[in-house]
PDB file of N, CA and C in Angstrom:
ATOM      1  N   UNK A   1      11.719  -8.210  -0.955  1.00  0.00           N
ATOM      2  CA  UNK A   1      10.439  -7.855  -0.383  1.00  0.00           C
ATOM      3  C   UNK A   1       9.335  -8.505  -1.213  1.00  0.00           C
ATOM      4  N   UNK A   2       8.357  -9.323  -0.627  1.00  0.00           N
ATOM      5  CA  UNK A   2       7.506  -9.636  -1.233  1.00  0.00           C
ATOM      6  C   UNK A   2       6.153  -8.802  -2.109  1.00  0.00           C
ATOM      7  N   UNK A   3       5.662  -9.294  -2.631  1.00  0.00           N
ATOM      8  CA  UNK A   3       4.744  -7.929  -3.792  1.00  0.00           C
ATOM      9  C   UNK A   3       3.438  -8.501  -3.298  1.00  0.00           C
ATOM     10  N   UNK A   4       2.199  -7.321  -3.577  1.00  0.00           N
ATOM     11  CA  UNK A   4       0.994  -7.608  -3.094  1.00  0.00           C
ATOM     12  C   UNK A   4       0.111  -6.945  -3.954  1.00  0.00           C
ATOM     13  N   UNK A   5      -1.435  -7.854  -4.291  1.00  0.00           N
ATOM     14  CA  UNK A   5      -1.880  -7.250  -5.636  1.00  0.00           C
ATOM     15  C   UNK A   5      -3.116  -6.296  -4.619  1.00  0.00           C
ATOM     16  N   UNK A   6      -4.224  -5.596  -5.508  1.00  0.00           N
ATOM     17  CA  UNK A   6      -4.666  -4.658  -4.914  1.00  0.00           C
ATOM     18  C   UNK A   6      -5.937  -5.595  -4.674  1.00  0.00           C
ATOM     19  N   UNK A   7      -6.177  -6.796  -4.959  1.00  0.00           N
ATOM     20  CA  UNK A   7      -6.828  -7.426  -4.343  1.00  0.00           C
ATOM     21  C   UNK A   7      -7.081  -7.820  -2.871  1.00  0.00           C
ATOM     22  N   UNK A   8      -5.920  -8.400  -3.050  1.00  0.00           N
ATOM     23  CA  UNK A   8      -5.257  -9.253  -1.941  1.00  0.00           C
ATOM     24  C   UNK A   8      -5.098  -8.002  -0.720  1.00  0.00           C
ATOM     25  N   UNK A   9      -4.739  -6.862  -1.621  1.00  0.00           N
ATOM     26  CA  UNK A   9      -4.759  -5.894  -0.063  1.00  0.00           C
ATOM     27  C   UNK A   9      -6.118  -5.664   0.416  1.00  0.00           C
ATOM     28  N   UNK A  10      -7.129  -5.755  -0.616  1.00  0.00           N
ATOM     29  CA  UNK A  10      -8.619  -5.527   0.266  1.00  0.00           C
ATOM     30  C   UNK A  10      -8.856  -6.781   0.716  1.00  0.00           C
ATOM     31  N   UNK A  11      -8.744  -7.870   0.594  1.00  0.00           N
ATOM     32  CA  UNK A  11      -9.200  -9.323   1.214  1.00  0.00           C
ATOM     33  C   UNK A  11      -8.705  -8.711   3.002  1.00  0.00           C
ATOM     34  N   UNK A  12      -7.426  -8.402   2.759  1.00  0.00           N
ATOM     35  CA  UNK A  12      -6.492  -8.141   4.118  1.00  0.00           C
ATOM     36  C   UNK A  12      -6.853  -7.123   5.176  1.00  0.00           C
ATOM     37  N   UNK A  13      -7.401  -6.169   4.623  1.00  0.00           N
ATOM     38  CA  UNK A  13      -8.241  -4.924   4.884  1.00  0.00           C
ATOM     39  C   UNK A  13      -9.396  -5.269   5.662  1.00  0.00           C
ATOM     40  N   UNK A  14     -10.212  -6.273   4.756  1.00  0.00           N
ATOM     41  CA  UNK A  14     -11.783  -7.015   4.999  1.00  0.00           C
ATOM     42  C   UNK A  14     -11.589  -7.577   6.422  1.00  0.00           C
ATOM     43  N   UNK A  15     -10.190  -8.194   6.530  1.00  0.00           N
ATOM     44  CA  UNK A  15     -10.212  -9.269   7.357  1.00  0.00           C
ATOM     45  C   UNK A  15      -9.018  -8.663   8.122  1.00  0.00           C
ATOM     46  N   UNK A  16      -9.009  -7.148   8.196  1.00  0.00           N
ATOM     47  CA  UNK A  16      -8.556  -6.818   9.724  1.00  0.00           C
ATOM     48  C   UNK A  16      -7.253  -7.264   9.864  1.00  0.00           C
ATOM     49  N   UNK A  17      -6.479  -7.567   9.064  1.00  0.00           N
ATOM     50  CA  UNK A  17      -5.297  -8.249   8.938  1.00  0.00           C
ATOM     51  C   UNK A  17      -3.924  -7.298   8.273  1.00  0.00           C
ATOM     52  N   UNK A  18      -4.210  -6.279   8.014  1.00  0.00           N
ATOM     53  CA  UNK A  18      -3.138  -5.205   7.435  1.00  0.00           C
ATOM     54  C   UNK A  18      -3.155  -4.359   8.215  1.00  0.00           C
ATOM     55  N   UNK A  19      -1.821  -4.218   9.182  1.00  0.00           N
ATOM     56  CA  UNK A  19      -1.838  -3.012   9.733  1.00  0.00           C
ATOM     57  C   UNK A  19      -1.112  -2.218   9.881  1.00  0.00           C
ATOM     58  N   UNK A  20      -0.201  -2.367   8.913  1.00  0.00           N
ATOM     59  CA  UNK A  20       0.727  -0.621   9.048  1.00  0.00           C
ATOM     60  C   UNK A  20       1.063  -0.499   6.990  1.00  0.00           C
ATOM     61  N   UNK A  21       0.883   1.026   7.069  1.00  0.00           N
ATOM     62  CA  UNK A  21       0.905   1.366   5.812  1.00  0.00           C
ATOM     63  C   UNK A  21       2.099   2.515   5.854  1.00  0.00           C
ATOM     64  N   UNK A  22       3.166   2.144   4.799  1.00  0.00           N
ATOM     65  CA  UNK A  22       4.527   3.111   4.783  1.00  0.00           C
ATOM     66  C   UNK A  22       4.366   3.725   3.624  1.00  0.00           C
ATOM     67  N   UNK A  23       4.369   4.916   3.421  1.00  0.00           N
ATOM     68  CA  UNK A  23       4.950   5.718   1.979  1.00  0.00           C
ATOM     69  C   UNK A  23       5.811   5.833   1.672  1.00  0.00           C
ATOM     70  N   UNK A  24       6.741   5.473   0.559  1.00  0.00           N
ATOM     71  CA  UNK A  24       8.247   5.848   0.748  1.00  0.00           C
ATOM     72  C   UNK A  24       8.197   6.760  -0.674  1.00  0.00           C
ATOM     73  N   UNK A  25       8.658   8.159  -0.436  1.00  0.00           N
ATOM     74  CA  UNK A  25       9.164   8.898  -1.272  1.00  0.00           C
ATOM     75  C   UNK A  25      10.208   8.531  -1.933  1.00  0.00           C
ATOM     76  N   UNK A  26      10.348   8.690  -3.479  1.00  0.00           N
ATOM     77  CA  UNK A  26      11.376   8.488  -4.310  1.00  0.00           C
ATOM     78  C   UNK A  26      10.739   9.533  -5.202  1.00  0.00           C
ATOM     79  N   UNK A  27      12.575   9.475  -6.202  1.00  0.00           N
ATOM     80  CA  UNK A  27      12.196  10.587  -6.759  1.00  0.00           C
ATOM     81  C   UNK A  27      11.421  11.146  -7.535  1.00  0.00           C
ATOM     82  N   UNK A  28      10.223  10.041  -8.326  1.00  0.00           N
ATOM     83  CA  UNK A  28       9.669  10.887  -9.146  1.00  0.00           C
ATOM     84  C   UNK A  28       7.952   9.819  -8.893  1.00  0.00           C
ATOM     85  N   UNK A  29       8.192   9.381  -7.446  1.00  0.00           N
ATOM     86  CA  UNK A  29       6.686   8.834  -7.126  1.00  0.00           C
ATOM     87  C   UNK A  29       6.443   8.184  -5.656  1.00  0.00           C
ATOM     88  N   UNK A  30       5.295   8.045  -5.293  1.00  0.00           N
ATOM     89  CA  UNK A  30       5.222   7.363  -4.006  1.00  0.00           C
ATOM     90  C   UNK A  30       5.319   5.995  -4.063  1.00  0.00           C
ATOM     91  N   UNK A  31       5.613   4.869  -3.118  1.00  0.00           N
ATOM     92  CA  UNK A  31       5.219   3.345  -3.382  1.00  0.00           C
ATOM     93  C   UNK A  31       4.802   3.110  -2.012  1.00  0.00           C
ATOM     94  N   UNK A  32       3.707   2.239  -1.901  1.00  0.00           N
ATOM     95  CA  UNK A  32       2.889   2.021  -0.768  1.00  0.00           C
ATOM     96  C   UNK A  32       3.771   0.946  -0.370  1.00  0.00           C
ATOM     97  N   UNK A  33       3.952   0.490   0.537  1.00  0.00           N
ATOM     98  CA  UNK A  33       4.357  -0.575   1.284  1.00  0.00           C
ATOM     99  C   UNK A  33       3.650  -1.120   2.856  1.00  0.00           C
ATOM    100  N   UNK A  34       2.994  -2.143   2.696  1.00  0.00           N
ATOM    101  CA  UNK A  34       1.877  -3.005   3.660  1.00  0.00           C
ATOM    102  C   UNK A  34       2.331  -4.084   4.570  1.00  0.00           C
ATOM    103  N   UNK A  35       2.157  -3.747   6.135  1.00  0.00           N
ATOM    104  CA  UNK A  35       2.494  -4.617   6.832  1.00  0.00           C
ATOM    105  C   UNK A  35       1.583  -5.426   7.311  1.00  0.00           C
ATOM    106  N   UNK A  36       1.589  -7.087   7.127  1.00  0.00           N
ATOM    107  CA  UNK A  36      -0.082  -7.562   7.541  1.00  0.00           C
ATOM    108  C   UNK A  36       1.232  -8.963   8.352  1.00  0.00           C
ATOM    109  N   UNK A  37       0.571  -9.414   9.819  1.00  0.00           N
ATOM    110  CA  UNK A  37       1.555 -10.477  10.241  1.00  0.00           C
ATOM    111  C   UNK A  37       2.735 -10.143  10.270  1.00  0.00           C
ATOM    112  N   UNK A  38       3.282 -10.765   9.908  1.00  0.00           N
ATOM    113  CA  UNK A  38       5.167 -11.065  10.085  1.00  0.00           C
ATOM    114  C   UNK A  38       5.519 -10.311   8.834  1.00  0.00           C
ATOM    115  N   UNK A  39       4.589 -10.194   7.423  1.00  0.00           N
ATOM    116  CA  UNK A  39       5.416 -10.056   6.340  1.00  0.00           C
ATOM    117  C   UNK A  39       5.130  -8.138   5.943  1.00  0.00           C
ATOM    118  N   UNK A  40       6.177  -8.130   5.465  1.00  0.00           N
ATOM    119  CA  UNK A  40       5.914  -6.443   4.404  1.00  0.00           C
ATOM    120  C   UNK A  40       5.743  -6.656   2.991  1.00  0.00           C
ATOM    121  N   UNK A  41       5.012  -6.356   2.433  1.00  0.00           N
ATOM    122  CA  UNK A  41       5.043  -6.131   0.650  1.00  0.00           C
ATOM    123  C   UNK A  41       4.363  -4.753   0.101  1.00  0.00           C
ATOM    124  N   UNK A  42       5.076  -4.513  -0.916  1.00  0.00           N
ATOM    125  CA  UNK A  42       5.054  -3.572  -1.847  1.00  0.00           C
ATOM    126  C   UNK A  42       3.743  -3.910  -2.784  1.00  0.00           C
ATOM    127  N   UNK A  43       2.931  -2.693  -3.021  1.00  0.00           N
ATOM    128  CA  UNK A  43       1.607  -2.977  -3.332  1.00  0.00           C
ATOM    129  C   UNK A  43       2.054  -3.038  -4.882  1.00  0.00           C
ATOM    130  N   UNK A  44       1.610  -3.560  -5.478  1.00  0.00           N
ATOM    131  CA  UNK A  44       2.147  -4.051  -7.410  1.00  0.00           C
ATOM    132  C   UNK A  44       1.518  -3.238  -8.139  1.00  0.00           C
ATOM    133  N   UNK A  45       1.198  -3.274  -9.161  1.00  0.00           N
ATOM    134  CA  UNK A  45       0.500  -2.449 -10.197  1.00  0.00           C
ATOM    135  C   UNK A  45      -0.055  -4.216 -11.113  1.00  0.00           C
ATOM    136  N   UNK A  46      -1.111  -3.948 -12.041  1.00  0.00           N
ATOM    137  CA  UNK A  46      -1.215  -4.791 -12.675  1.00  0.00           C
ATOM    138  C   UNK A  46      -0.617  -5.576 -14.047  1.00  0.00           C
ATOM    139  N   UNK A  47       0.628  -4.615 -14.216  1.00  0.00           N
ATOM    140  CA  UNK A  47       1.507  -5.475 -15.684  1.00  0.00           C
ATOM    141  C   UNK A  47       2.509  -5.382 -14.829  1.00  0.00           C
ATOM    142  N   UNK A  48       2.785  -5.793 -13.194  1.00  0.00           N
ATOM    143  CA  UNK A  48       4.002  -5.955 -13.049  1.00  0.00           C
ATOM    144  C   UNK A  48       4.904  -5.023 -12.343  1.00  0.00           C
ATOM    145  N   UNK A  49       5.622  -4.943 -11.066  1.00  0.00           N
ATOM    146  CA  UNK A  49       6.840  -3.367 -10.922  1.00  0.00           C
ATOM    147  C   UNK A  49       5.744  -3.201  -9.442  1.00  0.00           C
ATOM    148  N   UNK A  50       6.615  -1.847  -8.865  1.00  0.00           N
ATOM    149  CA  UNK A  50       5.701  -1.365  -7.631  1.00  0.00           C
ATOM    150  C   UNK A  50       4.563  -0.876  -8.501  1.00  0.00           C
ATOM    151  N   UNK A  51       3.473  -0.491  -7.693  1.00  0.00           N
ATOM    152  CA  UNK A  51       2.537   0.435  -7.773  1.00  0.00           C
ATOM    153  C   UNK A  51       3.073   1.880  -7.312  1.00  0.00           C
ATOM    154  N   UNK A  52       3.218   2.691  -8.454  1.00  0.00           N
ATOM    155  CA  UNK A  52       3.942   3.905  -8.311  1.00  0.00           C
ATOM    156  C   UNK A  52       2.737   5.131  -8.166  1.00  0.00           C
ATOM    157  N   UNK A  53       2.652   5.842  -6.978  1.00  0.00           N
ATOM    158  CA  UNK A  53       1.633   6.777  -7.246  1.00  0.00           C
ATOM    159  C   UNK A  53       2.736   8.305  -7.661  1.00  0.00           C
ATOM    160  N   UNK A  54       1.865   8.961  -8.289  1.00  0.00           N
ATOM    161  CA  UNK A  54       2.280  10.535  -8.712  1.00  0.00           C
ATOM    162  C   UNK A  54       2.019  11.541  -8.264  1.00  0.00           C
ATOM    163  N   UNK A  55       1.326  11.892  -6.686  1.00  0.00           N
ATOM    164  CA  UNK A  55       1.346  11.949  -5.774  1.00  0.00           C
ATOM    165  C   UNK A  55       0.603  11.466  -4.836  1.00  0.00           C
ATOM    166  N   UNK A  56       1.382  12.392  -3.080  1.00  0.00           N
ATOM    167  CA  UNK A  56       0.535  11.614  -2.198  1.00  0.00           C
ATOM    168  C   UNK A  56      -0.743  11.818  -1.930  1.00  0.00           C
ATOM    169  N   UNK A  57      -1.436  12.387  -2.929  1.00  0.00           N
ATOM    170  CA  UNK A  57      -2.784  12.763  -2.433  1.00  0.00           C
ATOM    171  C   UNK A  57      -3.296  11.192  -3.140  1.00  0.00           C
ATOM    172  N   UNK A  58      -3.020  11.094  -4.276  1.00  0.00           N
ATOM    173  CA  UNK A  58      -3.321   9.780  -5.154  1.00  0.00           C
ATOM    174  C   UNK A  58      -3.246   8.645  -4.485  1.00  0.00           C
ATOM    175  N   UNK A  59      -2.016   8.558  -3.248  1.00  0.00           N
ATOM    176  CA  UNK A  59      -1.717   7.238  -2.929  1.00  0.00           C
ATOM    177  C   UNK A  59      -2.747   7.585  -1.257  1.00  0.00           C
ATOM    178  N   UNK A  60      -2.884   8.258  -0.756  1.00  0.00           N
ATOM    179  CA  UNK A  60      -4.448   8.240   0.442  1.00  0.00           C
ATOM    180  C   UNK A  60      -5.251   8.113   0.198  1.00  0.00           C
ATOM    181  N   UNK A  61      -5.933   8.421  -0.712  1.00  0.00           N
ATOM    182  CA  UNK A  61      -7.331   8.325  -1.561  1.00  0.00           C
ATOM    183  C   UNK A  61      -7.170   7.155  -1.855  1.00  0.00           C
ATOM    184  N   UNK A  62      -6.030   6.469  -2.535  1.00  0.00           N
ATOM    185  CA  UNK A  62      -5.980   4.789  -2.445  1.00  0.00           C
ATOM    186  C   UNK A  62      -6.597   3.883  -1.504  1.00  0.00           C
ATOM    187  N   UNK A  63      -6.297   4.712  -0.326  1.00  0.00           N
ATOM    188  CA  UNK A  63      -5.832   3.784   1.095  1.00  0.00           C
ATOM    189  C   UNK A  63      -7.536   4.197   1.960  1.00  0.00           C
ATOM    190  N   UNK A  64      -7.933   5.266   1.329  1.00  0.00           N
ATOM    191  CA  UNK A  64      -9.395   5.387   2.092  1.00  0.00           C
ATOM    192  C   UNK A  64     -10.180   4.987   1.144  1.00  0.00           C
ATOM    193  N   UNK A  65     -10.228   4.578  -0.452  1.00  0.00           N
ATOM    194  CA  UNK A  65     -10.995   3.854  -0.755  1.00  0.00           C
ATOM    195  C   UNK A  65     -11.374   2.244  -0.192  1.00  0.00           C
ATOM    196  N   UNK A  66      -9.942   1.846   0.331  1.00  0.00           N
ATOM    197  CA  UNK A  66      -9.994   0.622   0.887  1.00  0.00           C
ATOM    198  C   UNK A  66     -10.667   0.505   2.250  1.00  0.00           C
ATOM    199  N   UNK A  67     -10.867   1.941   2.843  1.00  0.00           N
ATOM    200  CA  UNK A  67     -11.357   1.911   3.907  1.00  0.00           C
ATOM    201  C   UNK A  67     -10.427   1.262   5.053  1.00  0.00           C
ATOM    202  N   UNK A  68      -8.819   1.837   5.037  1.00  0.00           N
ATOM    203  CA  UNK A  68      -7.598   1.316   5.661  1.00  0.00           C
ATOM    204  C   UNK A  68      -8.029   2.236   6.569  1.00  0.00           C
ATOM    205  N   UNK A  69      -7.930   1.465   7.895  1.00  0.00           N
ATOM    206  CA  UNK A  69      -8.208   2.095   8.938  1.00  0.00           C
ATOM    207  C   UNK A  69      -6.796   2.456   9.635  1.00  0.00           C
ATOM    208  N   UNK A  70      -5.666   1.632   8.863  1.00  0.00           N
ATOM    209  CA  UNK A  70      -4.618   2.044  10.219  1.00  0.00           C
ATOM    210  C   UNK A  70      -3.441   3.661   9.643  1.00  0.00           C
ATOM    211  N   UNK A  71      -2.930   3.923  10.425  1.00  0.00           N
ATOM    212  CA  UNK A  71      -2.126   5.198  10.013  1.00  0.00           C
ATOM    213  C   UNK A  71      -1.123   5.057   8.845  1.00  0.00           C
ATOM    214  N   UNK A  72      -1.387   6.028   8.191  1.00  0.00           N
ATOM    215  CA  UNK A  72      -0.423   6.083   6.802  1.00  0.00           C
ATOM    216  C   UNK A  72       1.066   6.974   7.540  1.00  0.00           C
ATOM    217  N   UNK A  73       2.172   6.407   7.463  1.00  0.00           N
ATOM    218  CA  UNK A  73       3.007   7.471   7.728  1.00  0.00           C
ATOM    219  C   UNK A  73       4.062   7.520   6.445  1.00  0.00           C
ATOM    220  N   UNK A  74       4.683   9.090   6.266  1.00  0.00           N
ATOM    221  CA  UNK A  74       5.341   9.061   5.277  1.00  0.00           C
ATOM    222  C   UNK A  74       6.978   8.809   5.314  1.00  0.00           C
ATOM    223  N   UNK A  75       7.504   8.034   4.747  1.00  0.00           N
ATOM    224  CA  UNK A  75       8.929   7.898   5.069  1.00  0.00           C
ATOM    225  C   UNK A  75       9.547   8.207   4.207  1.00  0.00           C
TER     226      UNK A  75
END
């Protein structure tokens, strides 16, 4: 799966181009995962690995700072 920085997800955001957002529960965190086009990637952290949230309130508040308009669902 390809990786995506938290930049690059607001460029994608800006430009209307990201539109499905997955949560996937594991066991001890959330990881966002972004569908924009053809591709999926896992949102990164900045030294590297998923971007692990500690909960899901942490990882929506993510997704409405970006002003992600499309549906978060949890998987």
């Amino acid at each position: 799966m390809k990786v995506l920085f938290q930049a690059t997800l607001m460029e994608l955001v800006r430009a209307d181009a990201a539109h499905g957002y997955t949560l996937h529960d594991r066991p001890d965190c959330y990881v966002l995962s972004v569908q924009y086009g053809l591709s999926l990637a896992v949102l990164t952290a900045k030294c590297g690995g998923a971007r692990r949230f500690g909960h899901i309130d942490a990882a929506t508040s993510s997704l409405a700072a970006l002003r992600a308009r499309s549906h978060v669902t949890h998987a």
